[in-house]
PDB file of N, CA and C in Angstrom:
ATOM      1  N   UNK A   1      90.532  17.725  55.148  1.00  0.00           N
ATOM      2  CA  UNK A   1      90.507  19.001  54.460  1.00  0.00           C
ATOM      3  C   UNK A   1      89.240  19.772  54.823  1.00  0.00           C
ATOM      4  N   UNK A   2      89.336  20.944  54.225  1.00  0.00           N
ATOM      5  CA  UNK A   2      87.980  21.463  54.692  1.00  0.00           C
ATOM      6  C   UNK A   2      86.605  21.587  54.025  1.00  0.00           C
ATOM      7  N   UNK A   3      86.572  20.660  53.041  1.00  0.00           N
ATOM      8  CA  UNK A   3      85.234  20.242  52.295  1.00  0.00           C
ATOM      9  C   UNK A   3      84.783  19.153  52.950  1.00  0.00           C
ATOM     10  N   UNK A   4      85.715  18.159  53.623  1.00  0.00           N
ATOM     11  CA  UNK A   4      85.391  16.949  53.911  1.00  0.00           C
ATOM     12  C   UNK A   4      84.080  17.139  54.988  1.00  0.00           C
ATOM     13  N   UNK A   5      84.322  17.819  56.157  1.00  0.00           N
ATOM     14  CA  UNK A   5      83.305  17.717  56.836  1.00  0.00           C
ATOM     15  C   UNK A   5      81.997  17.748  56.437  1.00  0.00           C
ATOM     16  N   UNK A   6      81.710  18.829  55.644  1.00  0.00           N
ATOM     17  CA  UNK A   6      79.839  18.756  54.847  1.00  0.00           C
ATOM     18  C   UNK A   6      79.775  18.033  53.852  1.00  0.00           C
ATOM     19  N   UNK A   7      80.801  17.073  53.161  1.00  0.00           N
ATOM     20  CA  UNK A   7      80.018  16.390  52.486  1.00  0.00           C
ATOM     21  C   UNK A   7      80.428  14.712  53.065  1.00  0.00           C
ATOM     22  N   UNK A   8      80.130  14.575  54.302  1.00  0.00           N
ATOM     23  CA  UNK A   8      79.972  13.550  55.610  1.00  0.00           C
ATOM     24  C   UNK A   8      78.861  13.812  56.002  1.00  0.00           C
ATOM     25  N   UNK A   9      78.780  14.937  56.337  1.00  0.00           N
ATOM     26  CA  UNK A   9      77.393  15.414  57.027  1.00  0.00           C
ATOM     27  C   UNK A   9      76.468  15.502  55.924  1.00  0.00           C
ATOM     28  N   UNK A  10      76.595  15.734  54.489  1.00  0.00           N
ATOM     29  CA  UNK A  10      75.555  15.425  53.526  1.00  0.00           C
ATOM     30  C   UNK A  10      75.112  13.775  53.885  1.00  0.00           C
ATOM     31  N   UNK A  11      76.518  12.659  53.447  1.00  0.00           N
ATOM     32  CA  UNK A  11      76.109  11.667  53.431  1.00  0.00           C
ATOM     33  C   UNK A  11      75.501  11.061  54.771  1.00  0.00           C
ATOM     34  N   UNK A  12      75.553  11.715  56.016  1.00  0.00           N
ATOM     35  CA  UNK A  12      75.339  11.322  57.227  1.00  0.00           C
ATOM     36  C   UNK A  12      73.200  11.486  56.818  1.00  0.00           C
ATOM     37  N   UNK A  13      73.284  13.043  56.297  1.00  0.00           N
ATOM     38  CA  UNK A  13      71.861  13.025  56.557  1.00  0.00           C
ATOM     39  C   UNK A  13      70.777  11.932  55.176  1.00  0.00           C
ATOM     40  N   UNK A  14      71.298  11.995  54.066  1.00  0.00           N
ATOM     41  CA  UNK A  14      71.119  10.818  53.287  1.00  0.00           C
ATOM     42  C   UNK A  14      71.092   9.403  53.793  1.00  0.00           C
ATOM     43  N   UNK A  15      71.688   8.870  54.449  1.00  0.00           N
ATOM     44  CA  UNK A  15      71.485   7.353  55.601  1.00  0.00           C
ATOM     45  C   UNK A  15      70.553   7.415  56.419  1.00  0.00           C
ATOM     46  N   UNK A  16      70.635   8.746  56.997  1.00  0.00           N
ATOM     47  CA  UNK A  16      69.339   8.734  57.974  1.00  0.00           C
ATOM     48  C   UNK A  16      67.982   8.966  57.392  1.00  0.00           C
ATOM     49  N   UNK A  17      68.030   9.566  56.208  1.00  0.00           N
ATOM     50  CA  UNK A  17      66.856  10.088  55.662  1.00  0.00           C
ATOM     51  C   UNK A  17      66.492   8.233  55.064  1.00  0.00           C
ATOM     52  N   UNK A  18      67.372   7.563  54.693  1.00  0.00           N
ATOM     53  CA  UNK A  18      67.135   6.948  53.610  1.00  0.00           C
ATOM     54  C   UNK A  18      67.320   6.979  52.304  1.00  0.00           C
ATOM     55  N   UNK A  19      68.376   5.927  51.666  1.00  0.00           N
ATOM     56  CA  UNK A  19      69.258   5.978  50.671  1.00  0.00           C
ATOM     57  C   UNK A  19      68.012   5.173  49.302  1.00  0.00           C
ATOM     58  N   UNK A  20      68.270   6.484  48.444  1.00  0.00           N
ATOM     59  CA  UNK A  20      67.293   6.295  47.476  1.00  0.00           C
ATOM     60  C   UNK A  20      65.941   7.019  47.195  1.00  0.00           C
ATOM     61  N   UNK A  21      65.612   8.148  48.740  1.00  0.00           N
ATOM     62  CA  UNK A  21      64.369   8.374  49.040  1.00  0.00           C
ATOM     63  C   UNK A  21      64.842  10.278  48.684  1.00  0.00           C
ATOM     64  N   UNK A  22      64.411  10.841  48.296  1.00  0.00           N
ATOM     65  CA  UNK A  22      64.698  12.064  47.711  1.00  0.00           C
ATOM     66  C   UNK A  22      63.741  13.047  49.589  1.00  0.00           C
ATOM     67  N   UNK A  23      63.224  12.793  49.356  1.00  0.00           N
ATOM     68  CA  UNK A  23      61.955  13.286  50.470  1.00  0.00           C
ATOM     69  C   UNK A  23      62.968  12.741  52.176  1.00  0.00           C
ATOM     70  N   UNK A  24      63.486  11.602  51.818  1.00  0.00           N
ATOM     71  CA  UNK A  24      64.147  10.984  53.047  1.00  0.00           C
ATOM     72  C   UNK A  24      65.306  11.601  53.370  1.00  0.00           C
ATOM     73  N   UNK A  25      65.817  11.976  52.715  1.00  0.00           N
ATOM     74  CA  UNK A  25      67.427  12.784  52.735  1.00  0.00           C
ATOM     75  C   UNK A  25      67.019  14.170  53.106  1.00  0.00           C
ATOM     76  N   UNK A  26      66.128  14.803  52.493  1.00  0.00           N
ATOM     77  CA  UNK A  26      65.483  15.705  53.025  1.00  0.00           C
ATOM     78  C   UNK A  26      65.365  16.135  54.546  1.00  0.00           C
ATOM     79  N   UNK A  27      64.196  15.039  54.903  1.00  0.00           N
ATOM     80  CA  UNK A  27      63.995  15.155  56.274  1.00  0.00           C
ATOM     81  C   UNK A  27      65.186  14.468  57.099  1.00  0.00           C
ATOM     82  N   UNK A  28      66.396  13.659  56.929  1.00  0.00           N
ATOM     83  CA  UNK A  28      67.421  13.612  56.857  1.00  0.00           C
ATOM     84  C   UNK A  28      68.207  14.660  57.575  1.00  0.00           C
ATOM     85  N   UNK A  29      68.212  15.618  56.822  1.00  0.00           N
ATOM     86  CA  UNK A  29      69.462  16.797  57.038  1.00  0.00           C
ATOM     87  C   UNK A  29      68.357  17.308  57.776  1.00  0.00           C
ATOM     88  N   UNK A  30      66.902  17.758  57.579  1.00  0.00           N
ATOM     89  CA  UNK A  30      66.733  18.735  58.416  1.00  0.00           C
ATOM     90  C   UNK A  30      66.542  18.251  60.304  1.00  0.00           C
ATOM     91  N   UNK A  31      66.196  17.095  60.254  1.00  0.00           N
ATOM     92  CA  UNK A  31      66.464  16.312  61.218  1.00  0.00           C
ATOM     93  C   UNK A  31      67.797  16.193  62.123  1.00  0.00           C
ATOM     94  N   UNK A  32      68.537  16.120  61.177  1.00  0.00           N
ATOM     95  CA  UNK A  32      70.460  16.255  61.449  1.00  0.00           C
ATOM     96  C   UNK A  32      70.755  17.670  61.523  1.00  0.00           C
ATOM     97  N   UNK A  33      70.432  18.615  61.268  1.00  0.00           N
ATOM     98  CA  UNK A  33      70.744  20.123  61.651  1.00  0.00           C
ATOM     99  C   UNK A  33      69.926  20.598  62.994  1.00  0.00           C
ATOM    100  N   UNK A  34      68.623  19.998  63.311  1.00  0.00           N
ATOM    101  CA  UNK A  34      68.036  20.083  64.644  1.00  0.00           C
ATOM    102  C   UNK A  34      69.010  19.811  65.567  1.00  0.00           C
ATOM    103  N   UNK A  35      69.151  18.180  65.383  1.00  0.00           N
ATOM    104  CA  UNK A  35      70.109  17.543  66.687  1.00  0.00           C
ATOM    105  C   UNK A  35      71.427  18.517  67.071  1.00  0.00           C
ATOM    106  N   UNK A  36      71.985  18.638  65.781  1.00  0.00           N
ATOM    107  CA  UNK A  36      73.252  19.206  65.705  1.00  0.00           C
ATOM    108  C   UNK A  36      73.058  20.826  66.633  1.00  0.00           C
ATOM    109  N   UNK A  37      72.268  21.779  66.306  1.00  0.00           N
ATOM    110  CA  UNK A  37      72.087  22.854  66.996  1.00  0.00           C
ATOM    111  C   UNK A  37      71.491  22.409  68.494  1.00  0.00           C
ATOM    112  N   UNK A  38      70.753  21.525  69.001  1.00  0.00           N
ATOM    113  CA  UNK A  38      70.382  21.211  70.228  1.00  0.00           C
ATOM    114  C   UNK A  38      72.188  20.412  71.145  1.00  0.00           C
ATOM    115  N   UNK A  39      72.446  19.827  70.229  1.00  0.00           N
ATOM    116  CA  UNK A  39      73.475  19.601  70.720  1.00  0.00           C
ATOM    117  C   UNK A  39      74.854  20.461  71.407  1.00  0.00           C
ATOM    118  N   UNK A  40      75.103  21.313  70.065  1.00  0.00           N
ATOM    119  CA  UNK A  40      75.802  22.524  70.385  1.00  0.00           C
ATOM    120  C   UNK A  40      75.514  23.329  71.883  1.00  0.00           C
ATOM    121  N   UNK A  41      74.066  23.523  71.449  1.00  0.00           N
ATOM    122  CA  UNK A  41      73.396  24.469  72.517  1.00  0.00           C
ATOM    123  C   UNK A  41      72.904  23.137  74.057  1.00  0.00           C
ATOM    124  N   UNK A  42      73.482  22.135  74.136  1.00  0.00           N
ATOM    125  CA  UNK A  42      72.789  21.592  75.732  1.00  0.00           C
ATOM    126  C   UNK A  42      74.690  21.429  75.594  1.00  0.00           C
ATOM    127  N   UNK A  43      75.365  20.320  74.801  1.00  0.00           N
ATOM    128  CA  UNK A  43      76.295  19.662  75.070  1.00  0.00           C
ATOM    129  C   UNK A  43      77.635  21.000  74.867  1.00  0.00           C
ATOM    130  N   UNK A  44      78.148  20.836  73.573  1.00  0.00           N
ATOM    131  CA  UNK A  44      79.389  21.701  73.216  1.00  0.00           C
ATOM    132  C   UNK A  44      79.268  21.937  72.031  1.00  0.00           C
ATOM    133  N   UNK A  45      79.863  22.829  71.643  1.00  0.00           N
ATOM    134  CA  UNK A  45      79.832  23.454  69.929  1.00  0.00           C
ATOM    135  C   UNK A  45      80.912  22.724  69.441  1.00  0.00           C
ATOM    136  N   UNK A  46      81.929  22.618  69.902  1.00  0.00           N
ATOM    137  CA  UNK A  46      83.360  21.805  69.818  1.00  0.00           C
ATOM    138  C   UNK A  46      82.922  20.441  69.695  1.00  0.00           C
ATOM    139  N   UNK A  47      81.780  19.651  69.968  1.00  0.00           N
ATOM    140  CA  UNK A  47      81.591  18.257  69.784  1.00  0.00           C
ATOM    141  C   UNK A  47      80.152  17.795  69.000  1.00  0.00           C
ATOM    142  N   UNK A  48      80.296  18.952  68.422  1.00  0.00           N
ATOM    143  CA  UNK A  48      78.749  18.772  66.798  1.00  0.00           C
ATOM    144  C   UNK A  48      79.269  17.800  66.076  1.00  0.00           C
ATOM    145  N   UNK A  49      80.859  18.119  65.401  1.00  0.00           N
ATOM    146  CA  UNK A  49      80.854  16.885  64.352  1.00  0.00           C
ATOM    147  C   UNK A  49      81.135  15.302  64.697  1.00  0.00           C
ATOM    148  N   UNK A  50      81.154  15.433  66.546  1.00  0.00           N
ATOM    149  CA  UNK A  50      81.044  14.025  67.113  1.00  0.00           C
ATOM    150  C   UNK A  50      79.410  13.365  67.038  1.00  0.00           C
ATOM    151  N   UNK A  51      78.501  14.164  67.006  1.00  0.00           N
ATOM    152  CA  UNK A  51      77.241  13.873  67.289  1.00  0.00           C
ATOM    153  C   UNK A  51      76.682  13.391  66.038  1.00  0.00           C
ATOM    154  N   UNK A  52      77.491  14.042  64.948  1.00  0.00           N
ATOM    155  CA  UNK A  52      76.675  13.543  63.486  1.00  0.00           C
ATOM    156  C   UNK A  52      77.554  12.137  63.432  1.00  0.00           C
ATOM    157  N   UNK A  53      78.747  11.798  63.632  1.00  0.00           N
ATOM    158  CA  UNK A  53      79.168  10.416  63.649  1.00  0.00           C
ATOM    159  C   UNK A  53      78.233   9.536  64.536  1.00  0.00           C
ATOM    160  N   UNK A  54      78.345   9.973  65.848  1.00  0.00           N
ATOM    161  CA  UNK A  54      77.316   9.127  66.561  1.00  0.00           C
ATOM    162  C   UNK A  54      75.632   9.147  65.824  1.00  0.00           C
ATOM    163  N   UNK A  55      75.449   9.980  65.188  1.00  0.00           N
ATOM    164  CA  UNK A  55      73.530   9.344  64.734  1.00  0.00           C
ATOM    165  C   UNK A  55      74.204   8.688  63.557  1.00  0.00           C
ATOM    166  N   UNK A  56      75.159   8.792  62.871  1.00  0.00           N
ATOM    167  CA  UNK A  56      75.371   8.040  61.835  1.00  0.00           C
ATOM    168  C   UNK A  56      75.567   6.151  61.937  1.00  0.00           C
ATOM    169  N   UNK A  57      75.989   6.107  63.180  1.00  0.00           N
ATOM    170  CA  UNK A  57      76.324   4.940  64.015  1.00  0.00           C
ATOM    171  C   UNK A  57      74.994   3.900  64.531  1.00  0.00           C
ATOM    172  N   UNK A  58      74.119   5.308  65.195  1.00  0.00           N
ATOM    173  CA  UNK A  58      73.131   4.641  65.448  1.00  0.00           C
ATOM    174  C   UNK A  58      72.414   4.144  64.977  1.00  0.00           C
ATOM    175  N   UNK A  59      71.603   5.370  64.113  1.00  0.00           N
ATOM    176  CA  UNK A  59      71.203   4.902  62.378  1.00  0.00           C
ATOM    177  C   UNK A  59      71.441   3.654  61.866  1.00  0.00           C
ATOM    178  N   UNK A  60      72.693   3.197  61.825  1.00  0.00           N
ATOM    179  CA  UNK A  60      73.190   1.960  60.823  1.00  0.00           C
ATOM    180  C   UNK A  60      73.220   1.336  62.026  1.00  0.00           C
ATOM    181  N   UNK A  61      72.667   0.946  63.148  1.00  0.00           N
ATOM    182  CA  UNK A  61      72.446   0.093  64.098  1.00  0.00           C
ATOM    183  C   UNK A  61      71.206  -0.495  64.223  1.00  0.00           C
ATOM    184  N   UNK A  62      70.492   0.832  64.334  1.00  0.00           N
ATOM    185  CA  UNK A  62      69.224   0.676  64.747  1.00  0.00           C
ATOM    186  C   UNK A  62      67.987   0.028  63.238  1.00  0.00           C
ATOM    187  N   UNK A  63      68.285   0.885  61.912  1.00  0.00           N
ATOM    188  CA  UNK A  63      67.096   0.908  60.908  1.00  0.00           C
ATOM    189  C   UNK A  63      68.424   1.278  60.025  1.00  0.00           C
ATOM    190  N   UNK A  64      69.226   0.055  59.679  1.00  0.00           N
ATOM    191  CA  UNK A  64      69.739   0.304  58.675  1.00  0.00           C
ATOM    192  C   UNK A  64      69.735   1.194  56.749  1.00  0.00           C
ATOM    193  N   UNK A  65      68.370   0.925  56.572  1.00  0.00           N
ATOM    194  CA  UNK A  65      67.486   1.531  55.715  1.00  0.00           C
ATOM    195  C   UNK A  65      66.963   2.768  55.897  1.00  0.00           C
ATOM    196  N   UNK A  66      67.381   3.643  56.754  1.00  0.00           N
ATOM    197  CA  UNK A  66      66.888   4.952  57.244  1.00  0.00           C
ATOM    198  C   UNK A  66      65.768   5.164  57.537  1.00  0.00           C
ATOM    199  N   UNK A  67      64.953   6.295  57.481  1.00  0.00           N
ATOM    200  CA  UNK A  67      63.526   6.741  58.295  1.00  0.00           C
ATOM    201  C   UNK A  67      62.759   6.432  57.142  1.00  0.00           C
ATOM    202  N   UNK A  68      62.729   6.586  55.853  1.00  0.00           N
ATOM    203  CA  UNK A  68      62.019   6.516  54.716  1.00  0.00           C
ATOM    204  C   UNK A  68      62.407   5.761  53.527  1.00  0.00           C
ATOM    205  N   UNK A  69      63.460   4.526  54.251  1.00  0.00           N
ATOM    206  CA  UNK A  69      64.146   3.637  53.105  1.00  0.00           C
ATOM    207  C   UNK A  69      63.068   2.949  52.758  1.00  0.00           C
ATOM    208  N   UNK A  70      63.336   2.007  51.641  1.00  0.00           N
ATOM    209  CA  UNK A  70      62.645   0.949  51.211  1.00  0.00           C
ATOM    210  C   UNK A  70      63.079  -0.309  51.981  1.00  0.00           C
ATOM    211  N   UNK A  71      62.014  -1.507  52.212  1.00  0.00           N
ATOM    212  CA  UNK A  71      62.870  -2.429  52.992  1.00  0.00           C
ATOM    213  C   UNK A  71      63.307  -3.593  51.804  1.00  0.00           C
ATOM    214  N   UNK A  72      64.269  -4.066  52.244  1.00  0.00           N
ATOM    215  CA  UNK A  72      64.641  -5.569  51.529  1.00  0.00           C
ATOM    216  C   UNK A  72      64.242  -6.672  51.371  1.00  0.00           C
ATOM    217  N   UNK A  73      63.802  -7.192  50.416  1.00  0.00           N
ATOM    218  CA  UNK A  73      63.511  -8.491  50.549  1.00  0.00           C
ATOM    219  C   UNK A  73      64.270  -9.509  49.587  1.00  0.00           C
ATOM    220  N   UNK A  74      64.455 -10.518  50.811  1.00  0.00           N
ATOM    221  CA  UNK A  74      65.639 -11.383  50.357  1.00  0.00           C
ATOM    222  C   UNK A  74      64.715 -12.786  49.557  1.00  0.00           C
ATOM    223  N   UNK A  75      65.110 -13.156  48.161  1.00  0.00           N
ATOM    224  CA  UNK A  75      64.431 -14.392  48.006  1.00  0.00           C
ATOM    225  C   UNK A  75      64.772 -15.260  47.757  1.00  0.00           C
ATOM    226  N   UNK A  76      64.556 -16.698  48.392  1.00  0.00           N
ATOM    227  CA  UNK A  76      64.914 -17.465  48.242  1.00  0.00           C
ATOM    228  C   UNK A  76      65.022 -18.381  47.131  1.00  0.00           C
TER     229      UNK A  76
END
């Protein structure tokens, strides 16, 4: 539908910012609206909402906890 896309791309920039971090979600989206316009403008405008899946991917690859998560600690 047509709400769905921005509120993906909300939760896309919240993961990257870091889930829980008010300041992280923040820099999050504004981080995720950079890529997204560099993208448009080197790659295609037609393949922006591929690029926020792909950092969403990477993100949860790379620093599961986002740029400003808290880390986990597991105890034994």
């Amino acid at each position: 539908t047509t709400g769905s896309m921005p509120g993906i791309k909300a939760f896309t920039a919240a993961v990257f910012g870091g889930i829980g971090s008010i300041p992280g979600a923040l820099l999050g989206g504004i981080l995720l609206g950079v890529i997204e316009i560099f993208a448009g403008a080197y790659i295609s405008t037609q393949r922006a909402n591929a690029i926020v899946f792909l950092v969403l991917i990477i993100v949860l690859l790379v620093k599961p906890t986002g740029l400003l998560g808290k880390k986990i600690r597991e105890k034994v």
